[in-house]
Protein backbone atom coordinates (compact mmCIF):
# COMPACT_ATOMS: atom_id res chain seq x y z
CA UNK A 1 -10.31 -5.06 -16.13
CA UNK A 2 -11.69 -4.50 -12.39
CA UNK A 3 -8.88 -3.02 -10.18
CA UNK A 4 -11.15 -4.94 -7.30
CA UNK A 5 -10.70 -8.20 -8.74
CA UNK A 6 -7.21 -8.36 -9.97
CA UNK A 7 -6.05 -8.30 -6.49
CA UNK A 8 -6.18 -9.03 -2.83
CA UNK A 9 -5.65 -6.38 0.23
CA UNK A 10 -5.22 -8.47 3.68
CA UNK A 11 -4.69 -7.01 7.14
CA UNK A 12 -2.98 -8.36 9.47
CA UNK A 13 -5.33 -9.33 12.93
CA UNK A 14 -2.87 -8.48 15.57
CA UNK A 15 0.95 -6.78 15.79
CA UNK A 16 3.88 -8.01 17.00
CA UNK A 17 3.18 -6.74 20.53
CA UNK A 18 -0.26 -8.07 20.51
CA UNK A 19 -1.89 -5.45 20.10
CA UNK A 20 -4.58 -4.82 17.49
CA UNK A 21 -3.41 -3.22 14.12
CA UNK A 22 -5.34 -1.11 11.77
CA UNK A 23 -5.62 -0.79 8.15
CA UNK A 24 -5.63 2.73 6.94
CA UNK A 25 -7.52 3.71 3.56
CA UNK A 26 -5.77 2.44 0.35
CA UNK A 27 -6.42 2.88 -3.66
CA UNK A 28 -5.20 0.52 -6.22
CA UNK A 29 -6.15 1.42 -9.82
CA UNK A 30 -3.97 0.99 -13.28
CA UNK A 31 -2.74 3.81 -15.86
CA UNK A 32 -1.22 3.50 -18.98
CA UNK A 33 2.37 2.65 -17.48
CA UNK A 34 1.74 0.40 -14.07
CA UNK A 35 -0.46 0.22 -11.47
CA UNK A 36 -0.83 2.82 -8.70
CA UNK A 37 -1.07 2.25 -4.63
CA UNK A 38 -2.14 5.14 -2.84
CA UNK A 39 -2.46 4.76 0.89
CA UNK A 40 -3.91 7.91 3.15
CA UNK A 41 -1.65 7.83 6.29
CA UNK A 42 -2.08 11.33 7.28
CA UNK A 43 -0.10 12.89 10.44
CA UNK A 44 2.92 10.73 9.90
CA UNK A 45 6.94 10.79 8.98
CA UNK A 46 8.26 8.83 6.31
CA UNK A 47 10.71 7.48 9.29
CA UNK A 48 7.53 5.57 10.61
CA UNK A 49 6.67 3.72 7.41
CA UNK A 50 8.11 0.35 6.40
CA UNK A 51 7.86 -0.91 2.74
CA UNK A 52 8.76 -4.97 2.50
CA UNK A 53 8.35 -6.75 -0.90
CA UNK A 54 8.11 -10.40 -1.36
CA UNK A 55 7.25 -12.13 -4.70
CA UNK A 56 3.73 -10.39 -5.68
CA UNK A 57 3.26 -8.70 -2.26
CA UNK A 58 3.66 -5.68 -0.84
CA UNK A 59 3.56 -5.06 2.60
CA UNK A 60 2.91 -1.41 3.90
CA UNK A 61 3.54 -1.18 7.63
CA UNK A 62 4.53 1.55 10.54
CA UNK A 63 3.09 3.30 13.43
CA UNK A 64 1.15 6.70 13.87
CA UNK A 65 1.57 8.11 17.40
CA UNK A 66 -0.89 9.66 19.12
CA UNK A 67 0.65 12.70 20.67
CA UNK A 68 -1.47 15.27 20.76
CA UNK A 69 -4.35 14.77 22.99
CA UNK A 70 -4.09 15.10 27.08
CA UNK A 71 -3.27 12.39 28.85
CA UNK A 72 -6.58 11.99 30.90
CA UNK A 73 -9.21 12.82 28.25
CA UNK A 74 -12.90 11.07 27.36
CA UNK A 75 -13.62 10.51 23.66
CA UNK A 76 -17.28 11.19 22.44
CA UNK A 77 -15.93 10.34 19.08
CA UNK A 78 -13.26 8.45 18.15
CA UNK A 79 -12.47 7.76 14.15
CA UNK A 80 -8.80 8.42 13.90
CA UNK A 81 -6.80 5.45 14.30
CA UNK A 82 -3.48 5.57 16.06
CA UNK A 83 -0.43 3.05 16.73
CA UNK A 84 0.42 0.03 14.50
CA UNK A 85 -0.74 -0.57 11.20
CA UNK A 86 -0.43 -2.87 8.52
CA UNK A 87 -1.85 -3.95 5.16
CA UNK A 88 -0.45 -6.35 2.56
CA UNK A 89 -1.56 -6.30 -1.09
CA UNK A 90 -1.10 -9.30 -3.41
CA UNK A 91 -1.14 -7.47 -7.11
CA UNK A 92 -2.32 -9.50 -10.25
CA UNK A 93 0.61 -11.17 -12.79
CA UNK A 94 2.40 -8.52 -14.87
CA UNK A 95 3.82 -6.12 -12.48
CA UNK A 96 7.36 -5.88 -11.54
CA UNK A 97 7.49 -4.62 -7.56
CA UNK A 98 11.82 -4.65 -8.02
CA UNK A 99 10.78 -1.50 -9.90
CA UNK A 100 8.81 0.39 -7.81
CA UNK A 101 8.60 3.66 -6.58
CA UNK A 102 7.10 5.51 -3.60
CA UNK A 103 6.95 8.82 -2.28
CA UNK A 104 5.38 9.93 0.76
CA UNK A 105 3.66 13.92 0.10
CA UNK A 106 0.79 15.61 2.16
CA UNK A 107 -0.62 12.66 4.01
CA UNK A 108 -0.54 10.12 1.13
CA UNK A 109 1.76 7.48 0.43
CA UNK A 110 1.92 6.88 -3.40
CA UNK A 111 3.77 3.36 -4.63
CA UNK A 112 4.25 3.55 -8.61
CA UNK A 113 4.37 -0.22 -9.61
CA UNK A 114 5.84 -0.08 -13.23
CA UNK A 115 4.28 -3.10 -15.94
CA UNK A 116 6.51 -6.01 -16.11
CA UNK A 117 8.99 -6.05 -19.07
CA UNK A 118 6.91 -7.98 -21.92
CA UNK A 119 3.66 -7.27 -20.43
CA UNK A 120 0.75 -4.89 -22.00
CA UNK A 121 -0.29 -4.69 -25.35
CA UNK A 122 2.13 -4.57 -28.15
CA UNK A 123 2.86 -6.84 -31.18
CA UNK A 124 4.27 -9.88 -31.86
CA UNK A 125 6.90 -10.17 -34.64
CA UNK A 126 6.45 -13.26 -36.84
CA UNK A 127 9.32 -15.37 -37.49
CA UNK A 128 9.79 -17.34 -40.70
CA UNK A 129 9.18 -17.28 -44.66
C-alpha cells in the first residue's frame, strides 16, 4: 500500500482572524502496529498545539510566535513560517484515532494512530461441521 494514496492532507486557506495559515512539514507512513503522523513544528511549546479529532480526521493546529527578530528588520530571506497554522489529515478505514497517542520531543510532533480492533491480517476461524 502507498502511504500517499490512502489518505488526504488539507490546509486550511485562511485562520480565524483572517489571516493566512501555514502548513508545516508532515509524514504519514504505516508500521507493523498503526500508522504514524509526524509533523516538524520546530521552536514551539506543546501549550501552542491543538489536537481535535472528528470521525477519520485529525486536525493539527496552533501558533508559532515570532519573537526573536527586531522589530524594524528587512528580510533577504524568509523560509521560516511564523503565526497560525493548520493541517487536517483524513486517514484511510482501519485506524482507530480514540486510541491515539502523541508526544511532542525536539521539534517534532509524533501522533501514534493504533490499527482498529479487527483490522490487519490475521485468520478467520471457521464455524461449523
Amino acid at each position: 500500500m502507498s502511504s500517499t494514496t490512502h489518505f488526504v492532507k488539507r490546509p486550511q486557506a485562511v485562520s480565524s482572524t483572517a489571516e493566512p495559515v501555514w502548513v508545516p512539514n508532515t509524514d504519514v507512513y504505516v508500521t507493523d502496529s498503526g500508522l504514524v503522523i509526524k509533523v516538524e513544528l520546530a521552536g514551539m511549546k506543546k501549550e501552542h498545539l491543538e489536537l481535535h479529532v472528528e470521525g477519520s480526521r485529525i486536525k493539527i493546529c496552533g501558533h508559532r510566535p515570532d519573537g526573536c527578530r527586531a522589530p524594524k528588520c528587512k528580510f533577504l530571506v524568509m523560509e521560516i513560517n511564523y503565526g497560525e497554522f493548520e493541517s487536517v489529515i483524513e486517514l484511510p478505514p482501519g485506524y482507530d484515532l480514540s486510541q491515539a497517542k502523541a508526544a511532542y520531543q525536539n521539534g517534532f510532533l509524533r501522533i501514534d494512530v493504533p490499527l482498529a480492533a479487527g483490522s490487519g491480517a490475521g485468520t478467520i476461524p471457521i464455524e461449523g461441521d
